[in-house]
Protein backbone atom coordinates (compact mmCIF):
# COMPACT_ATOMS: atom_id res chain seq x y z
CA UNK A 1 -2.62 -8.52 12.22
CA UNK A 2 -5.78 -8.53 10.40
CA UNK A 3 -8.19 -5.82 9.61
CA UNK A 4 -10.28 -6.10 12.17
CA UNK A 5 -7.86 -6.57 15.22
CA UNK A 6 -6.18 -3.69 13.46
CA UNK A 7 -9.72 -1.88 13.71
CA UNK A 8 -10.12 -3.08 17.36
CA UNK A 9 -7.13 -1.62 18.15
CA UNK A 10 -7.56 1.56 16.45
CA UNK A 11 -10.76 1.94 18.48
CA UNK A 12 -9.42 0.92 22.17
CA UNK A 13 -6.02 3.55 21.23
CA UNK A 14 -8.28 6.49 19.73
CA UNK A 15 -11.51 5.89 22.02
CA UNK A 16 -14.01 5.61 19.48
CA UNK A 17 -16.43 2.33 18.39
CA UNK A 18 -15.39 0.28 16.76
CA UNK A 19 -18.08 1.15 14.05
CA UNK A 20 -16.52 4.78 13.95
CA UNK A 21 -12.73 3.48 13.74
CA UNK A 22 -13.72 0.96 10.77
CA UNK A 23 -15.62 4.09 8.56
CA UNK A 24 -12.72 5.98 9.47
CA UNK A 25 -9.78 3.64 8.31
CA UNK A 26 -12.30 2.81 5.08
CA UNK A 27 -12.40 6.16 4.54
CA UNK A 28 -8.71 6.51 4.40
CA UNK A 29 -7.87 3.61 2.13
CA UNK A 30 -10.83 4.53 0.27
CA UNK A 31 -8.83 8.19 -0.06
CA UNK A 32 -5.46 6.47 -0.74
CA UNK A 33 -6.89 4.24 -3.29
CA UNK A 34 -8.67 7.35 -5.04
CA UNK A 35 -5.06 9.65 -4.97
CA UNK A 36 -3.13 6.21 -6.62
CA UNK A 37 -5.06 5.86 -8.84
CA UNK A 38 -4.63 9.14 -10.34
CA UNK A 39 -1.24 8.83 -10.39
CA UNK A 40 -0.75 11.16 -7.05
CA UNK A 41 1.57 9.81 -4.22
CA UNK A 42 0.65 9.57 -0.65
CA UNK A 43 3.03 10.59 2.17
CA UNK A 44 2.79 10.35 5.99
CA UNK A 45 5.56 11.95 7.05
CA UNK A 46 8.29 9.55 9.17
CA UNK A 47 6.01 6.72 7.89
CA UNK A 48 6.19 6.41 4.43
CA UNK A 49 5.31 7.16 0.73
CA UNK A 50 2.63 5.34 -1.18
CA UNK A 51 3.20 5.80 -4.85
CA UNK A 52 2.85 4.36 -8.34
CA UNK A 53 5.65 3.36 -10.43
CA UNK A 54 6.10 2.26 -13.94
CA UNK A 55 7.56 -1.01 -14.30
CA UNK A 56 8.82 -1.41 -17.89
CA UNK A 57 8.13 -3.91 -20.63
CA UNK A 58 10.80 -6.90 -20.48
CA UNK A 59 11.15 -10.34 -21.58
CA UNK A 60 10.64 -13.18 -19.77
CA UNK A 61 10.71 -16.99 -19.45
CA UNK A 62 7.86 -19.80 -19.14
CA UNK A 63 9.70 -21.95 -16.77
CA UNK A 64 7.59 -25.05 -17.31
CA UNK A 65 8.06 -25.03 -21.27
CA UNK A 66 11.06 -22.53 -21.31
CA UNK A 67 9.83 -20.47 -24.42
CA UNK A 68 10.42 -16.77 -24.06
CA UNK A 69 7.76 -14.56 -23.77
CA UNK A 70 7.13 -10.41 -23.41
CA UNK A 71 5.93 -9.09 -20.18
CA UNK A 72 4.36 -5.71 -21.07
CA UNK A 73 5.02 -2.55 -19.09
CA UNK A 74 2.88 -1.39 -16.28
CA UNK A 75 2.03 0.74 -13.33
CA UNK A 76 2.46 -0.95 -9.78
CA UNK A 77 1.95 0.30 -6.46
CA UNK A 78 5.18 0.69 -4.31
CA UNK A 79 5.87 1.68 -0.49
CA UNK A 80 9.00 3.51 0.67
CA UNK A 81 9.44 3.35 4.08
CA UNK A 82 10.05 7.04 6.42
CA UNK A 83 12.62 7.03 8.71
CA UNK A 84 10.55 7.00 12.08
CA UNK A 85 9.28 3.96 11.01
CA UNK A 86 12.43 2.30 9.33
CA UNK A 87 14.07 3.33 13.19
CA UNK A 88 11.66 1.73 15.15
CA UNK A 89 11.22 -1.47 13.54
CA UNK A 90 15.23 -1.97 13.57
């Protein structure tokens, strides 16, 4: 699905335009973005949990010349699925 048959669909479900569903979904990833970035996690409860994680510094391979090189550490954003949704997708 892309954005905007998601935001079509958001406006036929919630009854709004589809104007008003697309400033409202911006705002939220907009808002998710903002917490993330901060280092705050975002739950919906029996959907999920948006959060940042540290990945840690390791050492990798070039697979085209095979030299070993470092990978620094960094943050990356993961998603840990709630149970509602784990349930109805299985």
């Amino acid at each position: 699905m892309t954005k905007p048959e998601f935001l079509a669909k958001v406006a036929e479900t919630s009854g709004a335009t589809k104007a008003d569903a697309e400033k409202v979904v911006n705002a939220a990833l907009e808002t998710i973005e903002g917490a993330l970035s901060k280092g705050d996690s975002v739950q919906f409860v029996g959907f999920g949990t948006f959060e940042v994680r540290e990945r840690a510094a390791r050492t990798g391979i070039n697979p085209k010349t095979k030299e070993k090189i470092n990978i620094p550490a960094k943050k990356a954003v993961a998603f840990k699925v709630g149970k509602k949704l784990k349930d109805s997708v299985a």
